[in-house]
Protein backbone atom coordinates (compact mmCIF):
# COMPACT_ATOMS: atom_id res chain seq x y z
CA UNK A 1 1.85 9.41 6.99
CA UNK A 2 -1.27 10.13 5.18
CA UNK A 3 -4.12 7.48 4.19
CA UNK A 4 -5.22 6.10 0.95
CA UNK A 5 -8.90 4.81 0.63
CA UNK A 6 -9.52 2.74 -2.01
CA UNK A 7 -12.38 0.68 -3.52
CA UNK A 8 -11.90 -2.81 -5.85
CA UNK A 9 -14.74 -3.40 -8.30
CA UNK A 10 -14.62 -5.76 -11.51
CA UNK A 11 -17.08 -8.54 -12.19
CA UNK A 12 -18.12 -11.11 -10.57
CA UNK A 13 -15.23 -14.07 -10.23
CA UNK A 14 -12.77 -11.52 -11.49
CA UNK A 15 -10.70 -11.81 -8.42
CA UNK A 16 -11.17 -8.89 -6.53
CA UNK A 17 -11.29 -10.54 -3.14
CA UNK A 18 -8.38 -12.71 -4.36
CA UNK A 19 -6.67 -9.79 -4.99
CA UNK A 20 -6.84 -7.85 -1.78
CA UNK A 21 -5.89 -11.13 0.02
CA UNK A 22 -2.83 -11.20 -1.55
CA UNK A 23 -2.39 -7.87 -1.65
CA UNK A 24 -2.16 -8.16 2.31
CA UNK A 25 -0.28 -11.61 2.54
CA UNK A 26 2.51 -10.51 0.39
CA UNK A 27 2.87 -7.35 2.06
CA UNK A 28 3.08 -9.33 5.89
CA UNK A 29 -0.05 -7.69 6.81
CA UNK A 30 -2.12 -10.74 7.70
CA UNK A 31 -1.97 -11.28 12.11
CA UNK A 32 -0.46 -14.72 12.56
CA UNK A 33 -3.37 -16.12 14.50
CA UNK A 34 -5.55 -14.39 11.24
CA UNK A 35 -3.14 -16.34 9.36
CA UNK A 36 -4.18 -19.75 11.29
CA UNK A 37 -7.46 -19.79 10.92
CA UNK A 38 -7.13 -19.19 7.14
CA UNK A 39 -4.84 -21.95 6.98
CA UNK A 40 -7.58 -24.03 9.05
CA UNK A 41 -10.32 -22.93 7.33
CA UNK A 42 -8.35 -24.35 3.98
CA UNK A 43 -7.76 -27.11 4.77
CA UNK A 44 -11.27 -28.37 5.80
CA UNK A 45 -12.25 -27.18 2.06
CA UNK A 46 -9.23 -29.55 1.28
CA UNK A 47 -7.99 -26.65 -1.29
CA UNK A 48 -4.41 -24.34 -1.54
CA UNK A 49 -4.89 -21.48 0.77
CA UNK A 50 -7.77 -19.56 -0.36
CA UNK A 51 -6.83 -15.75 0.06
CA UNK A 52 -10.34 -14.61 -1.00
CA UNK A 53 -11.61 -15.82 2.54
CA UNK A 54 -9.68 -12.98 4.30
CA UNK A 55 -12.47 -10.49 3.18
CA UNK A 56 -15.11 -12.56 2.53
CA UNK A 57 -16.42 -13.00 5.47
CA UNK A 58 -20.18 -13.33 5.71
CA UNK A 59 -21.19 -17.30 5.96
CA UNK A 60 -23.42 -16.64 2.67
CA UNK A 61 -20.53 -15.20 0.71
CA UNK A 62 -18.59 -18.35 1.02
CA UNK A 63 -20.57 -20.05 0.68
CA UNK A 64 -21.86 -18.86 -2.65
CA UNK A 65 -18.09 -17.77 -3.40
CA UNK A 66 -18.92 -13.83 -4.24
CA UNK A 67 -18.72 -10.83 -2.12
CA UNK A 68 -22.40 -9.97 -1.43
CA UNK A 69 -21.58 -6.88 1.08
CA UNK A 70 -18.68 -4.37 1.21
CA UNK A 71 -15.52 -5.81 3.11
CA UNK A 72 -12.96 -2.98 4.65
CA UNK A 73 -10.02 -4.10 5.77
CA UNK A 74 -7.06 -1.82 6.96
CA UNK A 75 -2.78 -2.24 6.70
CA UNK A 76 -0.46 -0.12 6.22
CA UNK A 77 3.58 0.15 4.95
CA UNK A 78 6.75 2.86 5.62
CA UNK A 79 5.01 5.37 3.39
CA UNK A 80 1.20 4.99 3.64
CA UNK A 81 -1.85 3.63 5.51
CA UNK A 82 -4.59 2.15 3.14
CA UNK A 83 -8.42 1.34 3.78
CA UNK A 84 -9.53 -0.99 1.24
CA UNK A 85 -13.08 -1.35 0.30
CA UNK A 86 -14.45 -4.47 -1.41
CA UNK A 87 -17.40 -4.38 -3.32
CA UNK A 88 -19.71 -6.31 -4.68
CA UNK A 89 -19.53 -6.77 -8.92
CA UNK A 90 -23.50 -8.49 -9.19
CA UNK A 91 -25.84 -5.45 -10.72
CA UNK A 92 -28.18 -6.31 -7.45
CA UNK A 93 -25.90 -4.87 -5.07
CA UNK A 94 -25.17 -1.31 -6.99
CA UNK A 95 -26.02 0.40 -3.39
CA UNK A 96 -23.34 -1.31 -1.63
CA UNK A 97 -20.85 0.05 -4.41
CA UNK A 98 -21.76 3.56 -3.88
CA UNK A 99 -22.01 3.08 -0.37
CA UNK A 100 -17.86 2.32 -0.45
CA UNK A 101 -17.43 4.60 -3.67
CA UNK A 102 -18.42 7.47 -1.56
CA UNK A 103 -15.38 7.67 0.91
CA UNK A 104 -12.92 6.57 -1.88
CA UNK A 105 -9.98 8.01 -3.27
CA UNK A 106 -9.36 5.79 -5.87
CA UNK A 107 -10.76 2.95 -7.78
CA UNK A 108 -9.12 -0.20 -8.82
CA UNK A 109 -11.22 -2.12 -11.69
CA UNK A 110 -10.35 -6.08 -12.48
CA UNK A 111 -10.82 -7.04 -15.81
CA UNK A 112 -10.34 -10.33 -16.73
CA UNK A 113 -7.94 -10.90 -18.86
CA UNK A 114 -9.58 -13.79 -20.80
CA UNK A 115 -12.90 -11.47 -21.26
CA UNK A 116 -11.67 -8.08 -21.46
CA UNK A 117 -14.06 -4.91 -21.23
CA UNK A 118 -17.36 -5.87 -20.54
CA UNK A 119 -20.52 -4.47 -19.66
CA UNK A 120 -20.17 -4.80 -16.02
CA UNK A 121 -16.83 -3.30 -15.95
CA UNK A 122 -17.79 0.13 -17.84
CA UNK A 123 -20.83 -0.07 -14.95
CA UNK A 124 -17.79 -0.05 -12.51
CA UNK A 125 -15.65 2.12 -13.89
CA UNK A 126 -18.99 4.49 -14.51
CA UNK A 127 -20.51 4.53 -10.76
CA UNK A 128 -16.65 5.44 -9.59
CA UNK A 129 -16.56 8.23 -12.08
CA UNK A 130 -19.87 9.72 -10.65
CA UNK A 131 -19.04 9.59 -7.10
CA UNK A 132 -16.13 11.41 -7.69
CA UNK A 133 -13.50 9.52 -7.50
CA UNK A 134 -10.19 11.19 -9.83
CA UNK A 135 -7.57 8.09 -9.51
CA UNK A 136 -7.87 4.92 -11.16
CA UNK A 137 -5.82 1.42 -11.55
CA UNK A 138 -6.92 -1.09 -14.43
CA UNK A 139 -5.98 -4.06 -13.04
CA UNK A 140 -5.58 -6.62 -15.69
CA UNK A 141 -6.30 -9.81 -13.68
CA UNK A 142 -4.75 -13.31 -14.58
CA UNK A 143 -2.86 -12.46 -17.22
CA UNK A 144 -1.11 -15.80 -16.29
CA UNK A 145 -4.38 -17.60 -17.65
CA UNK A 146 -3.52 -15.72 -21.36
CA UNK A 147 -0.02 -16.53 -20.76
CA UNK A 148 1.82 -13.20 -20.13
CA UNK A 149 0.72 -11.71 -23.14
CA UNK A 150 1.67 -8.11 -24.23
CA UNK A 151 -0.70 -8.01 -27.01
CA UNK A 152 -3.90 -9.34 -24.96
CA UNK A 153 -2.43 -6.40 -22.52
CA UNK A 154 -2.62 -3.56 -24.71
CA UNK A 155 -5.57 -4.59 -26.12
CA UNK A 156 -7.69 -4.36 -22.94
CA UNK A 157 -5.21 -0.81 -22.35
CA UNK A 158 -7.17 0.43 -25.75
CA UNK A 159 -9.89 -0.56 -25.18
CA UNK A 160 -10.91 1.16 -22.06
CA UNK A 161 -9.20 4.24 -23.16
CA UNK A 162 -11.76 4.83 -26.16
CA UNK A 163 -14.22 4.75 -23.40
CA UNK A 164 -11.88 7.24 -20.75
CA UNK A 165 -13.47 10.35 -22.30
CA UNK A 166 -16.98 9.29 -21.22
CA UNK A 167 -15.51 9.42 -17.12
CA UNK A 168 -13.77 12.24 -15.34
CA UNK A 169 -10.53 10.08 -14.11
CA UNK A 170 -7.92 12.33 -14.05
CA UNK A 171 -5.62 9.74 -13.78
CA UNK A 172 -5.76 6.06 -15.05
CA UNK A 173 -2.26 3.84 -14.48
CA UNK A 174 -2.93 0.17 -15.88
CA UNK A 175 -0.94 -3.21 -14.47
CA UNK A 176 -1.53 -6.16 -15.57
CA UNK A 177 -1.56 -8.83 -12.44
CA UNK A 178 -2.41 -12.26 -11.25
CA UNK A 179 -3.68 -12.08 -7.99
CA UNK A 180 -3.51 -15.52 -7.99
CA UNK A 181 0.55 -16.23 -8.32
CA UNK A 182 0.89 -12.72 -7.31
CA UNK A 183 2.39 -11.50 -10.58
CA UNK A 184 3.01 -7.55 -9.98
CA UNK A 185 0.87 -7.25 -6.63
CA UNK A 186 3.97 -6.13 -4.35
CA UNK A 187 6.74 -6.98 -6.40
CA UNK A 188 7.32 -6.75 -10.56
CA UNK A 189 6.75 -9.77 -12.20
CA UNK A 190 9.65 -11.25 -14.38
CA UNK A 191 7.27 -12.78 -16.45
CA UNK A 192 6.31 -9.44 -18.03
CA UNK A 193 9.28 -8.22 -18.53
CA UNK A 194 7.64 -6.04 -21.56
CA UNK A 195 5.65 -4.33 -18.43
CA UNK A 196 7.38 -0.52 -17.63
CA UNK A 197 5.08 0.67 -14.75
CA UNK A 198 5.13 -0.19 -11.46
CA UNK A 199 4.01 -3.22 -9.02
CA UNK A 200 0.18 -2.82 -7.67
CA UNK A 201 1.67 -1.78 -3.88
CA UNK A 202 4.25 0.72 -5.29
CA UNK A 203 1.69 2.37 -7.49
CA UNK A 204 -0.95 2.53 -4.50
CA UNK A 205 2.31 4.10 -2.27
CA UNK A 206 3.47 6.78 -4.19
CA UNK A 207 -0.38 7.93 -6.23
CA UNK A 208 -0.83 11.15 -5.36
CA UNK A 209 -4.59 12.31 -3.77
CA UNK A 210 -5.34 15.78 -3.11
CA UNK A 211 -6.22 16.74 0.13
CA UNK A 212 -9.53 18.03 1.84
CA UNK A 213 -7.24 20.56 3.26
CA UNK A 214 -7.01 22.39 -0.22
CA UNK A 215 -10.82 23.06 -0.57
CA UNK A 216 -12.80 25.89 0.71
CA UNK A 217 -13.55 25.67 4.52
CA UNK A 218 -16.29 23.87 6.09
CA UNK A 219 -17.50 23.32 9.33
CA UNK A 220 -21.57 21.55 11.12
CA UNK A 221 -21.78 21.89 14.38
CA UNK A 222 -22.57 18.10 16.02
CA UNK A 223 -22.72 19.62 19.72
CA UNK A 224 -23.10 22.99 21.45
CA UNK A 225 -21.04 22.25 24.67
CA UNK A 226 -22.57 24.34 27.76
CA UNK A 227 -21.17 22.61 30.72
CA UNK A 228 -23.52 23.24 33.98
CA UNK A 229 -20.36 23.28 36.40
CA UNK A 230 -19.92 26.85 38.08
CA UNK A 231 -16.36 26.54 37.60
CA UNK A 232 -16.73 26.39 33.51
CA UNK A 233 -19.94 28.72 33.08
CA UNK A 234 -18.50 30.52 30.90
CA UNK A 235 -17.36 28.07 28.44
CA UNK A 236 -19.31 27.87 24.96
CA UNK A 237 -17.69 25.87 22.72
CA UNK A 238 -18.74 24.09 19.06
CA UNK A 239 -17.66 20.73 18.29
CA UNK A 240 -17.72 18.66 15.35
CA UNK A 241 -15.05 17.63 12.30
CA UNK A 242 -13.94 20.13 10.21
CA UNK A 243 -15.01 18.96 6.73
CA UNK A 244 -12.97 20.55 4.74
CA UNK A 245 -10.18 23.26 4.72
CA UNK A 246 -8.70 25.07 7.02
CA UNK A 247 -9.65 27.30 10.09
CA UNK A 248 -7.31 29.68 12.01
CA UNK A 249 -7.82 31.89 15.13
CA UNK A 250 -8.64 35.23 14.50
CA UNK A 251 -10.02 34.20 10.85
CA UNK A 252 -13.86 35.55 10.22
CA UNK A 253 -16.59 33.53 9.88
CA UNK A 254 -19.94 33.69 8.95
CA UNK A 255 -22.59 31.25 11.35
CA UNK A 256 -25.90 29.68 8.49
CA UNK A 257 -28.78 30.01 8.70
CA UNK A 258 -28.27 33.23 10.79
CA UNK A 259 -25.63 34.90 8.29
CA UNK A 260 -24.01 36.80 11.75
CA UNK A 261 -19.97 37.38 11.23
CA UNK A 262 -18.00 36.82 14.02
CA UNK A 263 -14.23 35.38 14.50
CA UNK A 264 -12.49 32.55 15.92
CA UNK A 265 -11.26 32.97 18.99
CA UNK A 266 -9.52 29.57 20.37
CA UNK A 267 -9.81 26.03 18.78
CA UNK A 268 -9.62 23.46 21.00
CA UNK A 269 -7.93 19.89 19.39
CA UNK A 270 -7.62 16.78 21.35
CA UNK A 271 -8.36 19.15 24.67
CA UNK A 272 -5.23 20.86 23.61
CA UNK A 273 -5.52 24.69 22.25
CA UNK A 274 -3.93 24.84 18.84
CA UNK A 275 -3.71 27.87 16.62
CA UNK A 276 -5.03 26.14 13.43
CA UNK A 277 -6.80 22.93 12.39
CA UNK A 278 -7.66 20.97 9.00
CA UNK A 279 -9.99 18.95 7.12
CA UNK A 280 -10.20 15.46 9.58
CA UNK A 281 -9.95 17.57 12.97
CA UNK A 282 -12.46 16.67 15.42
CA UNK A 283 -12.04 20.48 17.03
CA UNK A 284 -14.00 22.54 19.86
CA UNK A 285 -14.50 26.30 17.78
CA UNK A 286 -15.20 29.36 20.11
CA UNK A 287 -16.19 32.50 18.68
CA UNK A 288 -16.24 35.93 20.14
CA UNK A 289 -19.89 36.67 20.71
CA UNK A 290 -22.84 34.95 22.18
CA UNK A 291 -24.76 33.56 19.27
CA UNK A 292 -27.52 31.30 19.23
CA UNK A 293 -26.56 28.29 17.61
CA UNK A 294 -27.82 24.98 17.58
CA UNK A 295 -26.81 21.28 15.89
CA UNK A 296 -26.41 21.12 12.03
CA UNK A 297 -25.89 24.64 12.27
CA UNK A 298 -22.98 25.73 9.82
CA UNK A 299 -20.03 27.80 10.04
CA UNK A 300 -17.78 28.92 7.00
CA UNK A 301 -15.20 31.42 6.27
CA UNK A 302 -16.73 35.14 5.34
CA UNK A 303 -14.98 35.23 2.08
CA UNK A 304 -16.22 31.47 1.17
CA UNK A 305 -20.10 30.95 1.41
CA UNK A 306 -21.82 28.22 -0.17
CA UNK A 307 -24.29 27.53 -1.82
CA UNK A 308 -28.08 28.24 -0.02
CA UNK A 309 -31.18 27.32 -1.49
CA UNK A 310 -34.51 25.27 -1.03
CA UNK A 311 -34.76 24.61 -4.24
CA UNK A 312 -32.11 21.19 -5.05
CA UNK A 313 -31.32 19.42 -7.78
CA UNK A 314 -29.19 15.92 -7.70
CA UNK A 315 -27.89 12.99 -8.08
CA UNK A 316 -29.67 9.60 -6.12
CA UNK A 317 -29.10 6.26 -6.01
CA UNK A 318 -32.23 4.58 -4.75
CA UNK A 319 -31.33 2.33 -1.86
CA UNK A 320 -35.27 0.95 -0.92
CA UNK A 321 -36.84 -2.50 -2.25
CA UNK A 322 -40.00 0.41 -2.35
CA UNK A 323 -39.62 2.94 -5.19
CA UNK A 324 -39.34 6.52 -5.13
CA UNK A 325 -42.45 8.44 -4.71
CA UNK A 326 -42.78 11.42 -6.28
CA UNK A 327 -44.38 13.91 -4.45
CA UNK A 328 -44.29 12.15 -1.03
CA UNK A 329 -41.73 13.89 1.76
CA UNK A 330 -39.00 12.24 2.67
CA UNK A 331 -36.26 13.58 5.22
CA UNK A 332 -33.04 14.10 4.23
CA UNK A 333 -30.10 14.29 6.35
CA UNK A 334 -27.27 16.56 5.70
CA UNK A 335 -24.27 15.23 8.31
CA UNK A 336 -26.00 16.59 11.12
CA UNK A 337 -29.00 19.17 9.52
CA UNK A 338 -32.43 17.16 9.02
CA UNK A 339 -35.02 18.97 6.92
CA UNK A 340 -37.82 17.62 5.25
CA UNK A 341 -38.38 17.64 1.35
CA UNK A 342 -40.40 16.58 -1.09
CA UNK A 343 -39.70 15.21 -4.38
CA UNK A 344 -40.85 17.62 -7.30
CA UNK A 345 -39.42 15.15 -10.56
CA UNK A 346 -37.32 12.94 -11.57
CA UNK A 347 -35.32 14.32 -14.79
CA UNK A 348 -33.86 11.17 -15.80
CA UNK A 349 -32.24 8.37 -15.29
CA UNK A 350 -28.75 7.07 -16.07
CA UNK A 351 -28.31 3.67 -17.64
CA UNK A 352 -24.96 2.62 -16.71
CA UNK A 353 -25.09 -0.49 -18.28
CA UNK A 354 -25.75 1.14 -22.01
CA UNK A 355 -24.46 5.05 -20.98
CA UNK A 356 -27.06 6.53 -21.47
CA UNK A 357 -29.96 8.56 -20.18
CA UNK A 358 -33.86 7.20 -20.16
CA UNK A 359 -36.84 9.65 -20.05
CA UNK A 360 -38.38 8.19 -17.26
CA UNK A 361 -40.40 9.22 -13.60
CA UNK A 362 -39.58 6.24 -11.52
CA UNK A 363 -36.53 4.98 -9.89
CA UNK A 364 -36.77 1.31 -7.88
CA UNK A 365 -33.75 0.12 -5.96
CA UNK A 366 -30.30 0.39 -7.44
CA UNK A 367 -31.62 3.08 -10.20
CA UNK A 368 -29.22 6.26 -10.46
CA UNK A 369 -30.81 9.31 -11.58
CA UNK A 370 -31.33 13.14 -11.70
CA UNK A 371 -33.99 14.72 -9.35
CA UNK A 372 -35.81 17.76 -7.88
CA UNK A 373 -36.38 18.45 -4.61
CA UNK A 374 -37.97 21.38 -2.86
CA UNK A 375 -36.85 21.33 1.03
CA UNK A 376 -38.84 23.13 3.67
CA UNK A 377 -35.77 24.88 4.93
CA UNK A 378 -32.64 26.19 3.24
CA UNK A 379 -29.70 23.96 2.95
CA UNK A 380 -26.15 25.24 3.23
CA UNK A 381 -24.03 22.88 0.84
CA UNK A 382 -21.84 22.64 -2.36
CA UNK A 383 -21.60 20.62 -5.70
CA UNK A 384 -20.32 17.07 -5.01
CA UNK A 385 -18.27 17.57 -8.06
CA UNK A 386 -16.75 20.36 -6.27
CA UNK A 387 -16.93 19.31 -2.54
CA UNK A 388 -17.98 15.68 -1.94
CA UNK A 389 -17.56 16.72 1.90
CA UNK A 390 -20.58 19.07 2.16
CA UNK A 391 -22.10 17.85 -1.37
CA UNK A 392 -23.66 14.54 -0.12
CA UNK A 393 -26.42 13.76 1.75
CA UNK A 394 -28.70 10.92 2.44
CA UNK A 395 -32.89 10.31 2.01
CA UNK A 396 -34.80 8.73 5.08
CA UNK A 397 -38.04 7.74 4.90
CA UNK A 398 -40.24 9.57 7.59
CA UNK A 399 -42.64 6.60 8.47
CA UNK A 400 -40.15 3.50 8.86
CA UNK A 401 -37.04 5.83 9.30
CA UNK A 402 -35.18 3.48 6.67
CA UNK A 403 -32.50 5.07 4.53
CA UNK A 404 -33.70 5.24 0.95
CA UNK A 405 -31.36 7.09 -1.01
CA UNK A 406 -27.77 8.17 -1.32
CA UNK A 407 -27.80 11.95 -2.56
CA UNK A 408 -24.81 14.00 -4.27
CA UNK A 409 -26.22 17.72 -5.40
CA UNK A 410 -25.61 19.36 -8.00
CA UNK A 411 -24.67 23.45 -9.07
């Protein structure tokens, strides 16, 4: 059973945390004693049972009634386990959007049905596009409120479609729902009986997401194990998660920065020995010579390098209340490879409220835009477009180790 990670986004009062709460109750996947102190927690409000309150949980978001942080929650069904991310809609809290954007497989984007398209839904729809993320579900939200209407449906269904060739979704399915009622969440509707497609839950079941496993291989190495015992002195093994691919025994593989070829000779899974591993494995490698390698060294296939250069160009979303500096070195964290760099120019940045790009050489907090760095060693990685895996990375500042920016490089 494989899992589906997901992210909700839509504007603020749209119903997105509505939506995941009923998403869950209607599916059984609330825990009774959850269930209870929902109920509880109702009733003091003296109000129907408020679904929204299963994700938003932070004491400021209800009491402000908007989701201020990103919620996960996790259920599953016969044919798939789903992580759900909730994020926030206010333009503030852009960060905490691309923080859950970035693990996503697909996006679903309320639009109200009584306001259609607006800005802040083309800023949702437009941050999901540039993280990556192929699937989408237009989620047409209280259609009851418009009563049922096929025309105000197909409207909205236009609408966003003359914007579709401005985002790289492969795939766009649109339902129109009251998370509310619970019109097409888990079950269709008969009130839209003019509505062909399938229920929210079914579509989320049976959406196909390519796997990691498909992409070229890559591997970091997070520990060198050594132990001291005399009985294991021998033993030299590399563990970490295999980021992407696949890796066999006996396949060869090349160790960065020292370019030396060697081959697998036993993968270790789960303290098990197994003949192959994928993309998600936490595995032990051991290779057939005595190389020195250390942490955030990486290892790849021979025939499947990446990308090596000092010289990087990308995408950042500036996370700090204190702007980017250009010219000042930052450190920048590549899963487990930390190298310091230093910001050469900002190209531009991306106005995802009017799509479009502004001539300009400062970012402040929540800005997206185009960079050049110059890092003081080599870096090992590939195109987020291509592999969001080994594309990303994230900006640290050296002097109050706070994480400033969210990075995703580019060819």
């Amino acid at each position: 059973m494989n899992t589906l990670k997901f992210i909700t986004a839509g504007n603020v009062d749209d119903g997105k945390s509505t939506l995941i709460g009923r998403l869950l109750y209607d599916s059984d996947s609330i825990h009774t004693d959850q269930l209870g102190v929902l109920q509880k927690q109702t009733k003091q409000e003296n109000v129907a049972i408020d679904l929204s309150l299963i994700t938003d949980g932070l004491r400021a978001e209800r009491e402000q009634g908007i989701t201020i942080d990103v919620a996960y929650k996790y259920f599953a069904t016969s044919r798939r386990k789903f992580i759900i991310a909730d994020a926030p809609g206010h333009e503030q809290y852009t960060r905490n959007m691309i923080t859950g954007a970035s693990n996503s497989d697909l996006i679903i984007v309320l639009v109200d049905a009584r306001k259609g398209i607006t800005t802040q839904t083309k800023r949702h729809a437009s941050v999901g596009s540039l993280m990556g993320i192929k699937k989408a579900i237009i989620a047409i939200n209280k259609i009851d409120l418009v009563e049922y209407s096929e025309a105000v449906f197909n409207t909205i269904k236009a609408d966003f479609e003359a914007i579709r060739s401005e985002l790289t979704y492969d795939e766009i399915a649109y339902i129109p729902v009251s998370a509310l009622v619970g019109d097409n969440i888990v079950t269709k509707s008969e009130n839209t009986p003019w509505f062909e497609g399938d229920a929210l839950l079914s579509t989320l079941e049976h959406i196909e997401i390519p796997t990691k496993e498909n992409l070229v291989a890559r591997f970091q190495v997070q520990w060198v194990i050594r132990p001291k015992d005399e009985e294991n002195h021998d033993y030299r093994g590399y563990a970490g998660q295999i980021l992407s691919g696949s890796y066999a025994t006996g396949d060869s593989v090349v160790i960065l920065p020292s370019g030396i070829e060697t081959k697998i000779i036993k993968i270790e899974r789960h303290q098990e020995v197994v003949n192959q591993a994928t993309a998600g494995d936490n595995v032990v490698l051991h290779l057939g010579h005595n190389i020195d390698i250390s942490r955030g060294d990486t290892i790849v296939k021979a025939n499947a390098l990446p990308l090596t250069s000092n010289e990087l160009k990308a995408w950042i979303c500036w996370l700090d209340t204190a702007p980017l500096q250009i010219g000042k070195t930052y450190l920048l964290q590549h899963r487990f490879k930390t190298v310091r760099v230093k910001i050469q120019a900002v190209d531009r940045k991306w106005d995802v409220n009017q799509w479009q790009f502004d001539q300009t050489h400062e970012l402040g907090i929540n800005d997206i835009g185009q960079i050049a760095l110059r890092s003081s060693q080599p870096l090992f990685f590939d195109p987020f477009a291509e592999n969001s895996r080994n594309g990303n990375a994230i900006l640290v500042d050296e002097t109050t180790f706070n994480t400033v920016g969210a990075l995703m490089f580019l060819p």
